[in-house]
Every structure is written in C-alpha cells, then in structure tokens.
Protein backbone atom coordinates (compact mmCIF):
# COMPACT_ATOMS: atom_id res chain seq x y z
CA UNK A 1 0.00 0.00 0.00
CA UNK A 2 1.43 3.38 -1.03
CA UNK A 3 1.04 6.88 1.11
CA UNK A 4 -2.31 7.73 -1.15
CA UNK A 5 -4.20 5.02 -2.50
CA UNK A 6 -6.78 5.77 -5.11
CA UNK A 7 -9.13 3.32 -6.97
CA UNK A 8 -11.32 4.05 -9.76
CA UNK A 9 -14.41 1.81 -12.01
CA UNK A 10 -16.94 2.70 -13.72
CA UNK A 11 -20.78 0.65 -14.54
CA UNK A 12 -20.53 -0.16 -18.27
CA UNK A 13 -23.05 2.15 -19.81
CA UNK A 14 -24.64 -0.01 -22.44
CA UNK A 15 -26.04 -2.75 -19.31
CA UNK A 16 -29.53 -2.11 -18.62
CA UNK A 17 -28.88 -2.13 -14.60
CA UNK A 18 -26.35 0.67 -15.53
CA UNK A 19 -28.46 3.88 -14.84
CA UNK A 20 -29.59 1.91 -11.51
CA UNK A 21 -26.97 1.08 -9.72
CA UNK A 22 -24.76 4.66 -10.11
CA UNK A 23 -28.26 6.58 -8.71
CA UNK A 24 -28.14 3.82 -5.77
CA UNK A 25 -24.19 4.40 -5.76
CA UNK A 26 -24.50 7.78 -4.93
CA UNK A 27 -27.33 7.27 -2.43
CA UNK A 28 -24.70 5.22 -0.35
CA UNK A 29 -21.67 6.98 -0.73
CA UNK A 30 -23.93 10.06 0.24
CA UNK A 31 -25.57 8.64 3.68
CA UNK A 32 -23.64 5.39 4.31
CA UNK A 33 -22.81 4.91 8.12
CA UNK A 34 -19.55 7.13 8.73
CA UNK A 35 -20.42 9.33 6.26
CA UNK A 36 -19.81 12.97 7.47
CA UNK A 37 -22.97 14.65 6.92
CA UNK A 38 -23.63 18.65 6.76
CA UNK A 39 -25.47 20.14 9.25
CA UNK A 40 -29.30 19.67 9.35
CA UNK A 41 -29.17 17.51 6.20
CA UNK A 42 -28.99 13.80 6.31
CA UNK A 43 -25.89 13.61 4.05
CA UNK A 44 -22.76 14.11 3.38
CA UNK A 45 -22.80 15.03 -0.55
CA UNK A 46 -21.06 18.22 -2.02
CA UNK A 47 -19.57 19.20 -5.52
CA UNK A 48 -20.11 20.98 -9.30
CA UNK A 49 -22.85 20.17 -11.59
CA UNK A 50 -21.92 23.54 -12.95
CA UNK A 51 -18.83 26.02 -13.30
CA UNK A 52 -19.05 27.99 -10.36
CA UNK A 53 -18.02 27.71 -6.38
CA UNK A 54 -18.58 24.38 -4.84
CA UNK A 55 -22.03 23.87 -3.59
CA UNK A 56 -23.42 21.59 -1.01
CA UNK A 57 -26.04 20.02 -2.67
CA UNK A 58 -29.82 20.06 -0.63
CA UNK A 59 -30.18 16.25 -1.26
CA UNK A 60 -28.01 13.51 -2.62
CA UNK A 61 -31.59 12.54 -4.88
CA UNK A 62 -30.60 15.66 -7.16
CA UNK A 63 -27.19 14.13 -7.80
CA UNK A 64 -28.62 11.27 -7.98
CA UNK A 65 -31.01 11.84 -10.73
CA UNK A 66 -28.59 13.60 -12.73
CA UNK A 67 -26.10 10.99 -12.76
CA UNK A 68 -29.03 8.04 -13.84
CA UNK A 69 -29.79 10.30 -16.54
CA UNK A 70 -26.62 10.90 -18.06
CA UNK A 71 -26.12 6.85 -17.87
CA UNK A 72 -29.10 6.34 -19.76
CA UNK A 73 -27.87 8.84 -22.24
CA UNK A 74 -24.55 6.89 -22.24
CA UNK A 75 -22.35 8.69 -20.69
CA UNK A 76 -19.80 7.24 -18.56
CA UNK A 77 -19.73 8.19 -14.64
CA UNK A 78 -16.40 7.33 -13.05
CA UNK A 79 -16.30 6.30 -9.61
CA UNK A 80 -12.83 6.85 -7.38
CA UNK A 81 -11.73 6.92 -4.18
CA UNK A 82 -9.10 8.44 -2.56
CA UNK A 83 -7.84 6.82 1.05
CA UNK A 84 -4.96 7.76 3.54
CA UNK A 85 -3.47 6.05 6.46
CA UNK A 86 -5.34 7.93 9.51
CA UNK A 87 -1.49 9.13 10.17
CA UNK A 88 -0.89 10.28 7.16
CA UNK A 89 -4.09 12.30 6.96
CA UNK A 90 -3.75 13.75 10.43
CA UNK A 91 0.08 14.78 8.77
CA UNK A 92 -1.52 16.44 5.87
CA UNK A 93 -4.16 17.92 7.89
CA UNK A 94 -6.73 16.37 6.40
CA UNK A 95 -8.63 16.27 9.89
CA UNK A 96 -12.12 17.61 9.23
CA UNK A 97 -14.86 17.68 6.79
CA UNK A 98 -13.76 21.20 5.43
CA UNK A 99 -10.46 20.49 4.69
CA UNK A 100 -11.51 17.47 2.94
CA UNK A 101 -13.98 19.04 0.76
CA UNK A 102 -11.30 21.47 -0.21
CA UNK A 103 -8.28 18.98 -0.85
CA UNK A 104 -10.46 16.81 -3.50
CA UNK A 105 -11.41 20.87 -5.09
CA UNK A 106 -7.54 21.00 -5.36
CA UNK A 107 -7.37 17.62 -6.90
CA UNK A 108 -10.00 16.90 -9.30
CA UNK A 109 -8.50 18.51 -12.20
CA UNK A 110 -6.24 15.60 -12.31
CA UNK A 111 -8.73 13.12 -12.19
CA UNK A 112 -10.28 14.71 -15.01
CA UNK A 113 -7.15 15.29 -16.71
CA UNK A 114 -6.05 11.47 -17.00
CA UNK A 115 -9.52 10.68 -18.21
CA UNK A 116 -9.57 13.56 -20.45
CA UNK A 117 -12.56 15.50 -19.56
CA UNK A 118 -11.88 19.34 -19.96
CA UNK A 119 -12.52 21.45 -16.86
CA UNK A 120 -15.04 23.11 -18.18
CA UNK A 121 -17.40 19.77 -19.16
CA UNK A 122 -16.40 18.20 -15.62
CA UNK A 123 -19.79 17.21 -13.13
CA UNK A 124 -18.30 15.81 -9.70
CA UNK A 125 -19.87 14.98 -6.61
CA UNK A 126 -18.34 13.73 -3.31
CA UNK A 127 -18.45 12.28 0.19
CA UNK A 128 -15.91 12.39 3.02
CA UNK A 129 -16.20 8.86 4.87
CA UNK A 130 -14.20 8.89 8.16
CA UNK A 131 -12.96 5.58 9.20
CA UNK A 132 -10.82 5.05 12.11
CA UNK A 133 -7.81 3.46 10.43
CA UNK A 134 -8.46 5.00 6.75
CA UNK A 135 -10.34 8.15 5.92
CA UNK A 136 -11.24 8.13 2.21
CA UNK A 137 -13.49 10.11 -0.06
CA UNK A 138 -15.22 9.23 -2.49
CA UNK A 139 -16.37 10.57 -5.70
CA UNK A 140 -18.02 10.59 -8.80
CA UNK A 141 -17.06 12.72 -12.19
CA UNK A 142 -18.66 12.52 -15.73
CA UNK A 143 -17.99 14.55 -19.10
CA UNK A 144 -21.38 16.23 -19.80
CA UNK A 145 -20.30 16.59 -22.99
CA UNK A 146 -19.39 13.00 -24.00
CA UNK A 147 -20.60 11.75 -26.89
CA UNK A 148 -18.55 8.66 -27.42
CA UNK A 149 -19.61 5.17 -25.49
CA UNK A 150 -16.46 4.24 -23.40
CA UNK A 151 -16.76 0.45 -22.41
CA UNK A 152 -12.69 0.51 -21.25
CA UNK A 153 -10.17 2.24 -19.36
CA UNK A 154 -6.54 1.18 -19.08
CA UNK A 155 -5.40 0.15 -15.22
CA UNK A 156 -2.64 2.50 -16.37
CA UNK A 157 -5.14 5.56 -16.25
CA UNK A 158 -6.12 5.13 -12.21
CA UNK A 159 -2.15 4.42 -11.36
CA UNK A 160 -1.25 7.87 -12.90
CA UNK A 161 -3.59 9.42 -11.15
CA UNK A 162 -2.11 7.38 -7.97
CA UNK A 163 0.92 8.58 -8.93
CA UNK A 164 -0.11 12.53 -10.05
CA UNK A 165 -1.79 12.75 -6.61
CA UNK A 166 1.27 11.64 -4.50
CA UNK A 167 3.31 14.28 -5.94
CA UNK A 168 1.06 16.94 -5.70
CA UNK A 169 0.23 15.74 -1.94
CA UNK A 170 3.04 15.01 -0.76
CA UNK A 171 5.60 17.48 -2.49
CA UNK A 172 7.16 19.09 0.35
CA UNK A 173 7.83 16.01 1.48
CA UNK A 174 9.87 14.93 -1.91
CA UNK A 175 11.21 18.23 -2.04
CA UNK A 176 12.82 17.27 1.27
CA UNK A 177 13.96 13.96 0.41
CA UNK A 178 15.57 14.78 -3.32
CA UNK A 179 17.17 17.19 -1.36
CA UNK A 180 18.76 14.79 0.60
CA UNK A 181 19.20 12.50 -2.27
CA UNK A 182 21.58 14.65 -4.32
CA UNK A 183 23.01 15.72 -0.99
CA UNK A 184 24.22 12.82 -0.53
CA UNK A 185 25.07 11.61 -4.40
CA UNK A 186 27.40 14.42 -4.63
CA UNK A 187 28.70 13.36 -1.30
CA UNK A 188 29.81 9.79 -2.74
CA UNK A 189 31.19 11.54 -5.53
CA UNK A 190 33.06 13.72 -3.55
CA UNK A 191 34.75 11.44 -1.25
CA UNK A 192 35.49 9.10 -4.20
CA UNK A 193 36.94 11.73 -5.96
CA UNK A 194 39.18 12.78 -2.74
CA UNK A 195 40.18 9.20 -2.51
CA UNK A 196 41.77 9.35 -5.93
CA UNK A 197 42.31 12.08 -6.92
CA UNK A 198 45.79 12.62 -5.13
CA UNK A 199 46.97 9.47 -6.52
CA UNK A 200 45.98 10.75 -10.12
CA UNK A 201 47.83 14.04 -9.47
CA UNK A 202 51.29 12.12 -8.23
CA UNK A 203 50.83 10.32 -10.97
CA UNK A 204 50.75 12.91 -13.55
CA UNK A 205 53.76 14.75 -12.06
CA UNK A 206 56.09 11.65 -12.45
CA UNK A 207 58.91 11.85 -15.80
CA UNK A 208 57.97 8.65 -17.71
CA UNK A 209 60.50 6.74 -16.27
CA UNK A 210 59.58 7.26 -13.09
CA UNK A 211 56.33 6.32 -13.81
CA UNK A 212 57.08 2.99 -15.54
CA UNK A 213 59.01 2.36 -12.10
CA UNK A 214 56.72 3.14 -10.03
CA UNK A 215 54.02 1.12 -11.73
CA UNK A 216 56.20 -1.76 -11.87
CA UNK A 217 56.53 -1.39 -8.08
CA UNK A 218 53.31 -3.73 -7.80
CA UNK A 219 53.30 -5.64 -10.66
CA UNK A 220 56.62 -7.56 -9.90
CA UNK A 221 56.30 -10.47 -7.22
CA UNK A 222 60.16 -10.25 -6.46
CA UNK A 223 60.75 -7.87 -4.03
CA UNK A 224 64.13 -8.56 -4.70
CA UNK A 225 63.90 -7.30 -8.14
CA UNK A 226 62.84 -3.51 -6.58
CA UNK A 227 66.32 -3.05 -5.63
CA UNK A 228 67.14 -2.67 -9.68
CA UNK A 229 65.15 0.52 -9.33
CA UNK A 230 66.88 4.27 -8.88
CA UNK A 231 65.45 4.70 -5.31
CA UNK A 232 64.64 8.33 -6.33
CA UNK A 233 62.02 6.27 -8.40
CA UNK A 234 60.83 4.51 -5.19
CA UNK A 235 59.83 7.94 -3.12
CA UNK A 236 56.29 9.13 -3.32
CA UNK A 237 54.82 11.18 -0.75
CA UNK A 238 53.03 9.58 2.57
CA UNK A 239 49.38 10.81 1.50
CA UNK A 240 49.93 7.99 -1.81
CA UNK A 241 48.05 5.03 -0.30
CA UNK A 242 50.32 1.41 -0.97
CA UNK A 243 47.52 -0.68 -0.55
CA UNK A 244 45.12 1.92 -3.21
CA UNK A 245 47.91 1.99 -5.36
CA UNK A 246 48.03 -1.76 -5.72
CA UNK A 247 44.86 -2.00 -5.96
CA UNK A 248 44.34 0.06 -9.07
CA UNK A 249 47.33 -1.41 -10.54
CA UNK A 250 45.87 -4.84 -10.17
CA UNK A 251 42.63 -3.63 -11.59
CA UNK A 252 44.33 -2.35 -14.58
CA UNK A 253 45.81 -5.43 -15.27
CA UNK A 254 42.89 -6.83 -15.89
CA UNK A 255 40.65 -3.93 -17.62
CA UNK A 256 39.82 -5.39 -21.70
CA UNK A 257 42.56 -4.65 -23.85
CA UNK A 258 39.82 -2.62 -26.64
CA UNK A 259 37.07 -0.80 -26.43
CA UNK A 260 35.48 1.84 -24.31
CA UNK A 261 36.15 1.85 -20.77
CA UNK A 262 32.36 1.79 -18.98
CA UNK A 263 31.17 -0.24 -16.03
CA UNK A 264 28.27 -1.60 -18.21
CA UNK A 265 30.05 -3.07 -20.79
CA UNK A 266 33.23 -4.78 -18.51
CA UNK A 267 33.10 -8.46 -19.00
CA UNK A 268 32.54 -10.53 -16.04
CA UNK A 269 35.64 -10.91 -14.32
CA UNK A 270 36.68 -7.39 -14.99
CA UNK A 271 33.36 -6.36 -13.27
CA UNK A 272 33.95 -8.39 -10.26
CA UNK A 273 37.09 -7.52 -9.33
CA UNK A 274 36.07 -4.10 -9.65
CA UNK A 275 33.12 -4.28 -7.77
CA UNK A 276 35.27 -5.98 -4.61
CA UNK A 277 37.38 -2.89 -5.40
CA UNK A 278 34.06 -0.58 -4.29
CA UNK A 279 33.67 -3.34 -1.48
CA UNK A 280 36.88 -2.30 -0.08
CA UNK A 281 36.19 1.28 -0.40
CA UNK A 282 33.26 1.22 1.81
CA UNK A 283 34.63 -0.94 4.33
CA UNK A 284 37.29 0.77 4.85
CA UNK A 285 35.90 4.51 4.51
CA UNK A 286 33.10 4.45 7.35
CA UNK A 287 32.27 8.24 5.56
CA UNK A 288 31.93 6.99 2.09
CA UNK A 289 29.23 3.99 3.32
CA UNK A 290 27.46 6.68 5.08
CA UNK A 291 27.15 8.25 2.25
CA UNK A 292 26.04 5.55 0.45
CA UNK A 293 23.25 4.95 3.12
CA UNK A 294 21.90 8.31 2.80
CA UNK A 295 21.48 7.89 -0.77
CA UNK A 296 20.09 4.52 -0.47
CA UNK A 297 17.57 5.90 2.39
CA UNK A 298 16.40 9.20 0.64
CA UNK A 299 15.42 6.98 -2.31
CA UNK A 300 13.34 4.33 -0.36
CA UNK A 301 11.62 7.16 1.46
CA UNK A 302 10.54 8.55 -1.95
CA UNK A 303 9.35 4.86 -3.17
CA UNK A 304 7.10 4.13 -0.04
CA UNK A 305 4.92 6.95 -0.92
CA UNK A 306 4.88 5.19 -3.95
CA UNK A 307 4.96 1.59 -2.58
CA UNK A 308 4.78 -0.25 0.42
CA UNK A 309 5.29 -4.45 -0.49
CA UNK A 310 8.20 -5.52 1.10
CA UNK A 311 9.18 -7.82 -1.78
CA UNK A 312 9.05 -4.46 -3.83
CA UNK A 313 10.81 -2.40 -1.72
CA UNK A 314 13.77 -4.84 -0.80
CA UNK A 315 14.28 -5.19 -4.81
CA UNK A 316 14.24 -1.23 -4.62
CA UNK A 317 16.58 -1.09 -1.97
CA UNK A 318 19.26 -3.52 -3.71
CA UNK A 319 18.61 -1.31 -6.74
CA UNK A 320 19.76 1.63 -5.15
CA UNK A 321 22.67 0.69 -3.32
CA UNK A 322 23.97 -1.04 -6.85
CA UNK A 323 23.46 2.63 -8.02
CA UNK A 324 25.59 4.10 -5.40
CA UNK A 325 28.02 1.57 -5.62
CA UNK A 326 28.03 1.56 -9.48
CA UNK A 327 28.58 5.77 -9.09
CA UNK A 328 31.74 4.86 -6.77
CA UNK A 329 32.80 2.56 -9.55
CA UNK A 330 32.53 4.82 -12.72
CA UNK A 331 35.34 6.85 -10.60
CA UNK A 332 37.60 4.23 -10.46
CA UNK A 333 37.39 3.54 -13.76
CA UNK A 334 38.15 7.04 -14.19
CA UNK A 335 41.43 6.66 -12.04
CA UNK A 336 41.96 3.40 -14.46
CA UNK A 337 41.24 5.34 -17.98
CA UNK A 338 43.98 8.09 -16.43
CA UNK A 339 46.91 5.13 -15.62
CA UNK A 340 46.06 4.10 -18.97
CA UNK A 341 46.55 7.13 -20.77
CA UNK A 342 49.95 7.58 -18.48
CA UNK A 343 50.94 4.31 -19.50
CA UNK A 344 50.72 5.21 -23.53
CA UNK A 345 52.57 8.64 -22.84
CA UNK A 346 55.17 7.24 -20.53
CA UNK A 347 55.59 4.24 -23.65
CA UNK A 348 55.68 7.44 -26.46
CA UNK A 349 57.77 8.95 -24.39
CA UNK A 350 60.29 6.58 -23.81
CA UNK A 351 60.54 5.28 -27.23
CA UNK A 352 60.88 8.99 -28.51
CA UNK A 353 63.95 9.47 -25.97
CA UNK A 354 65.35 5.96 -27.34
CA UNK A 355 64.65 6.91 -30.60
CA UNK A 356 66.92 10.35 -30.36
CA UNK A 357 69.39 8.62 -28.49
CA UNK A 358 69.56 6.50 -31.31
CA UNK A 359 69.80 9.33 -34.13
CA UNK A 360 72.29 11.39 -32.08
CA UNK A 361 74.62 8.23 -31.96
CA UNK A 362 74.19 7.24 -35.02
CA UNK A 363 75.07 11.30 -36.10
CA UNK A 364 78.10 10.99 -33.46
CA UNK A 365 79.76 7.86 -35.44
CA UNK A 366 78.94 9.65 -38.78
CA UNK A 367 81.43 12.70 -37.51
CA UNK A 368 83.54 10.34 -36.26
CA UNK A 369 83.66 8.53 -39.81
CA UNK A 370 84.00 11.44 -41.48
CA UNK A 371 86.49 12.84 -38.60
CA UNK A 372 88.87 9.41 -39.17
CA UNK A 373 88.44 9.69 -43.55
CA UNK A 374 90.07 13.61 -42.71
CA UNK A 375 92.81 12.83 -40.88
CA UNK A 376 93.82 9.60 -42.76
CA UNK A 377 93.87 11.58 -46.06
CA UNK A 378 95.97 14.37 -44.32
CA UNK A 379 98.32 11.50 -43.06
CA UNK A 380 98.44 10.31 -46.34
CA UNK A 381 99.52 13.74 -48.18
CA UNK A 382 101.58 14.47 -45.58
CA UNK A 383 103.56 11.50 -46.21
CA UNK A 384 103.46 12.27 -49.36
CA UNK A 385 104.62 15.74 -49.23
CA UNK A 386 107.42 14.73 -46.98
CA UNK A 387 108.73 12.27 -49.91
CA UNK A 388 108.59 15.03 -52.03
CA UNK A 389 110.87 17.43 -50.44
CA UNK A 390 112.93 15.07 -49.32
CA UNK A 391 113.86 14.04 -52.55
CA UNK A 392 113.41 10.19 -51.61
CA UNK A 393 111.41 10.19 -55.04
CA UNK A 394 112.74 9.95 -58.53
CA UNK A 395 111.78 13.13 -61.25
CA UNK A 396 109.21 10.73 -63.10
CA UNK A 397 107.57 10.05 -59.70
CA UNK A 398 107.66 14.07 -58.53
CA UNK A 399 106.13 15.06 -61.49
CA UNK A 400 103.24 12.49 -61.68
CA UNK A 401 102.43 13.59 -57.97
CA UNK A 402 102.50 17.79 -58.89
CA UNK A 403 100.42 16.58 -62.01
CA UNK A 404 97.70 14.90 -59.77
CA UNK A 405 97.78 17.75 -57.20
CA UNK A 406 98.03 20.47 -59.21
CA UNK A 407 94.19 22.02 -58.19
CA UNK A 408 94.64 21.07 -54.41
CA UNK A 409 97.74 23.58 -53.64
CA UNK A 410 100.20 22.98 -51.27
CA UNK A 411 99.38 24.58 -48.76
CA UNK A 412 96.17 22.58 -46.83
C-alpha cells in the first residue's frame, strides 16, 4: 500500500442495470454509516454540476437523478476513491470535513485530466467517509459533454492518477527527500573523488621513467627485483596510499585490452574484481558507506509513498545501493582510464627518448667517420709531401704527384 491510494471503475453504460446502480451508488456513498454529513441535512454530498463555487447540494436525490440520466444517455460516470493512512491524513491535515472538501477541489482537475474530460465539461460529486484506520473520499465525475460510449479504461489511467496525486500531496515532502538525495550523491562523488584524486595528481607529475618504475613497483612479485630501481624512483609522498595503489594497478591489469572503458560493458571478471574494489572502499571509509546509506535511504523514502510491499521495496533497496556503488565505480574507472593514458605517454615517451638517443649516436659515429676519412687523407699527403721534399722520389715520380695535385695547392 502506497502513502495515497486511489481506486477508480466505472458501470458499463450499455447494461440495462447501468443507470440503476450509479443513482443507488450515490445514495450510499452520500448517507452510508460514517459518512460525514452537513449540518441539518442527512448527508454528506457536495460538488459541481456547474462552473461555479462548490455547492453543497440540498439532497443527494438531485445528484442522484442527474447521474441516472446521463447513464441512460450513455455517458460514462467514473467512480474513485481516494484513502490515507489515519497518520498520514492527520500529517496532511486532512482532519475535518472542510479540509476534505477542499483537498479533493484541489485535486480533481487531475482526475479529469487522465480521463480527459476538460474542466469546463467536468460534473463531480463527493463524500468524506471517516474511518478510524483510513479516511477516504469518495467521488463521482462525468464529461457532460461525451458523446462517445467508453466500455474501457486502461489500469494504467487510475495508477497515474495514484501517482499525479502523491506528488502533488506530498511534495514538500519529496522536495525534502531529493534534497537529501543529491546531498548525498554528490557526497559519494566527492569522497570518491578525494580518494583518488591525489593518486591521479602524483601520478601525472612523475617523468615517464619514473612512472614505468613506479608502476612496476606492484606488478613484480620479487621484491628482490625492486632493488634494480633508482630509489629516487621509489619515493612518493606519505598521503599515496600502498595498498590503493596496488589495488588500481591490479585492476588495470585486468581492464579489456579494446574498447570503451564503462562499467556496463566490462566483461565478467573485470566487473567483479572491480566491484570488490568498491567493497573495499566502503569498508574501509566508514564516511563513504554513510554516504552511500543516505542515498540509499532518501530513495526508499521517496518509493514508499509510492509503494509499500516488502518484496518491492527490498528489490528497490538492492537497486539503489547497486546505483551508489556503481557511481563509486565509474570513478575508479576514471582513475583506471587516467593510468592508462599515463601508460601510452610514458611508452611514447620513452621510445621517442630511445629513438633520439639513437639518431644522435648514429650522427656521433657519422662525424667520427667522417672525422677518421680527414685525418687519414691528411696523413696520407703528408707522407706524401714529406717524400717530395725530401727528394726520396725519382723526377718521373715528382712530377706524376704535382700533375695529380696540381688544383689542391700545397698549402692545406
């Protein structure tokens, strides 16, 4: 049972009993026992036949009448009722005849609305019944100007009413408790984000190398192997959590190779293990799982207006604490997209460093080539020239050698 139940039926209009049985309705709605009647009359009817103020009709036989009438015509008359917990009405204020009469003269529009009769063909006529545990009203609306035999409404058309009514009722109430909702979603959201968020920044501020150390920090079993790392590459400041950095590493490891990094498309395992991530998170966070709660409660206090089955509600409740928790993961995944993107820049990174180490020694041994050619050819002419003044060589030879130098000069 929600906060506000309402109920509506209708007599088909093309039975023969139909005409007979709304002008008896209305007769017993009108002067049943616990029907609140008006003062010196012996009923309790009130409502519009006609635009106008709200009148309190001399005798429920007028209504009556009217309402056979327009059934033998075939019209349709709709019969509702409206019903509160005796709590909740006392909460709304709905504690005597007058404010009943004028919380259905709020609320009829919508009735008429999600039946679609316009306002200005609506005919309505009502009686406040006070039980002890539920105090309900009921009433009766036709379109005067209907001139199409309805023999069906949807169950859909009553349950938007329901629905239409409990948000117009009860709106301060949801005012209050989306309040408190979003309070607390940006909550979660915030102390995710402060969980992370300093380990994304340290992150970002390390030189490639340094990263690709400190990443390999907890992917390699061997602790032994650590001490193959610069220890500068080791520091990190005390706020970096060991056990969150580990943790997102591990999770890495096993995000998909392809495609687009959302919680709704992870495969199974990848889902799990990130979902005992958000476990972790909340046990270990007592102001994050408060959080949580406060999301979880605002959003059952909006369904029981709504709803009030237990089976319902408990499916509700594990609905909105996957929401939470799914909001908590989204963030990591966040944190995950980020080491990603690290891990492609660090690679780039590296390889472009590698790859101008490589030019610039390849460029170095080049000089050095060209450096050795130099000096071996000035070795060799200056052998040569040395032969020549020092007359070791014969006239024939001297010549042949000022022949093939003749363009180069002497002096080099």
């Amino acid at each position: 049972m929600s906060a506000l139940i309402y109920k509506q039926r209708f007599f088909h209009p093309n039975k023969p009993k139909t005409a007979v049985s709304n002008y008896c309705h209305i007769g017993y709605i009108a002067t049943r026992p616990g029907a609140v009647r008006h003062d010196a009359k012996n009923h309790g009817l009130f409502g519009k036949l006609k635009p106008g103020e709200m009148q309190i009709f001399d005798s429920w036989q007028e209504v009556a009448r009217t309402a056979r009438d327009i059934s033998q015509q075939g019209k349709n008359m709709y019969r509702g009722i409206i019903s509160f917990r005796k709590e909740t009405a006392m909460e709304l204020g709905l504690s005597n005849f007058t404010a009943w009469q004028q919380y259905i003269e709020q609320h009829i529009a919508t009735l008429a609305a999600q039946n679609q009769i316009k306002t200005e063909n609506l005919c309505w006529a009502a009686a406040f019944h006070n039980e002890i545990d539920h105090p309900h009203l009921h009433v009766v609306f036709w379109d005067k100007k209907q001139d199409i035999m309805k023999n069906y409404t949807s169950p859909q058309v009553p349950n938007r009413i329901r629905k239409q009514l409990i948000k117009d009722t009860f709106a301060y109430k949801i005012k209050q408790f989306i309040a408190m909702r979003d309070q607390a979603k940006s909550g979660v959201s915030e102390i995710t984000d402060q969980l992370v968020a300093e380990f994304e920044n340290y992150l970002k501020q390390l030189n490639p190398k340094a990263f690709r150390a400190f990443q390999q920090r907890f992917e390699i079993d061997d602790e032994d192997s650590l001490l193959l790392f610069p220890k500068h590459h080791l520091v990190e400041p005390s706020s970096v959590k060991k056990k969150l950095a580990e943790q997102l590493f591990q999770l890495r490891q096993q995000m998909p190779k392809s495609g687009r990094l959302a919680y709704k498309l992870l495969p199974p395992e990848s889902k799990t293990l990130l979902d005992k991530f958000v476990q972790n998170l909340l046990q270990e966070n007592r102001y994050l799982a408060q959080m949580v709660e406060d999301y979880v409660e605002a959003k059952m206090n909006l369904a029981m207006l709504y709803d009030s089955n237990p089976d319902h509600l408990n499916r509700q409740r594990a609905k909105y604490q996957a929401e939470a928790e799914k909001r908590i993961a989204n963030r990591i995944l966040s944190t995950v997209r980020t080491i990603i993107q690290l891990e492609k820049d660090a690679s780039y990174n590296i390889k472009q460093a590698n790859w101008q180490f490589a030019m610039t020694e390849q460029l170095v041994l080049e000089l050095l080539n060209l450096m050795e050619g130099l000096v071996m050819n000035a070795q060799m002419d200056y052998d040569d020239k040395s032969k020549l003044m020092g007359g070791d060589l014969s006239k024939q030879a001297k010549k042949e050698w000022l022949l093939r130098n003749k363009d180069k000069g002497f002096d080099r």
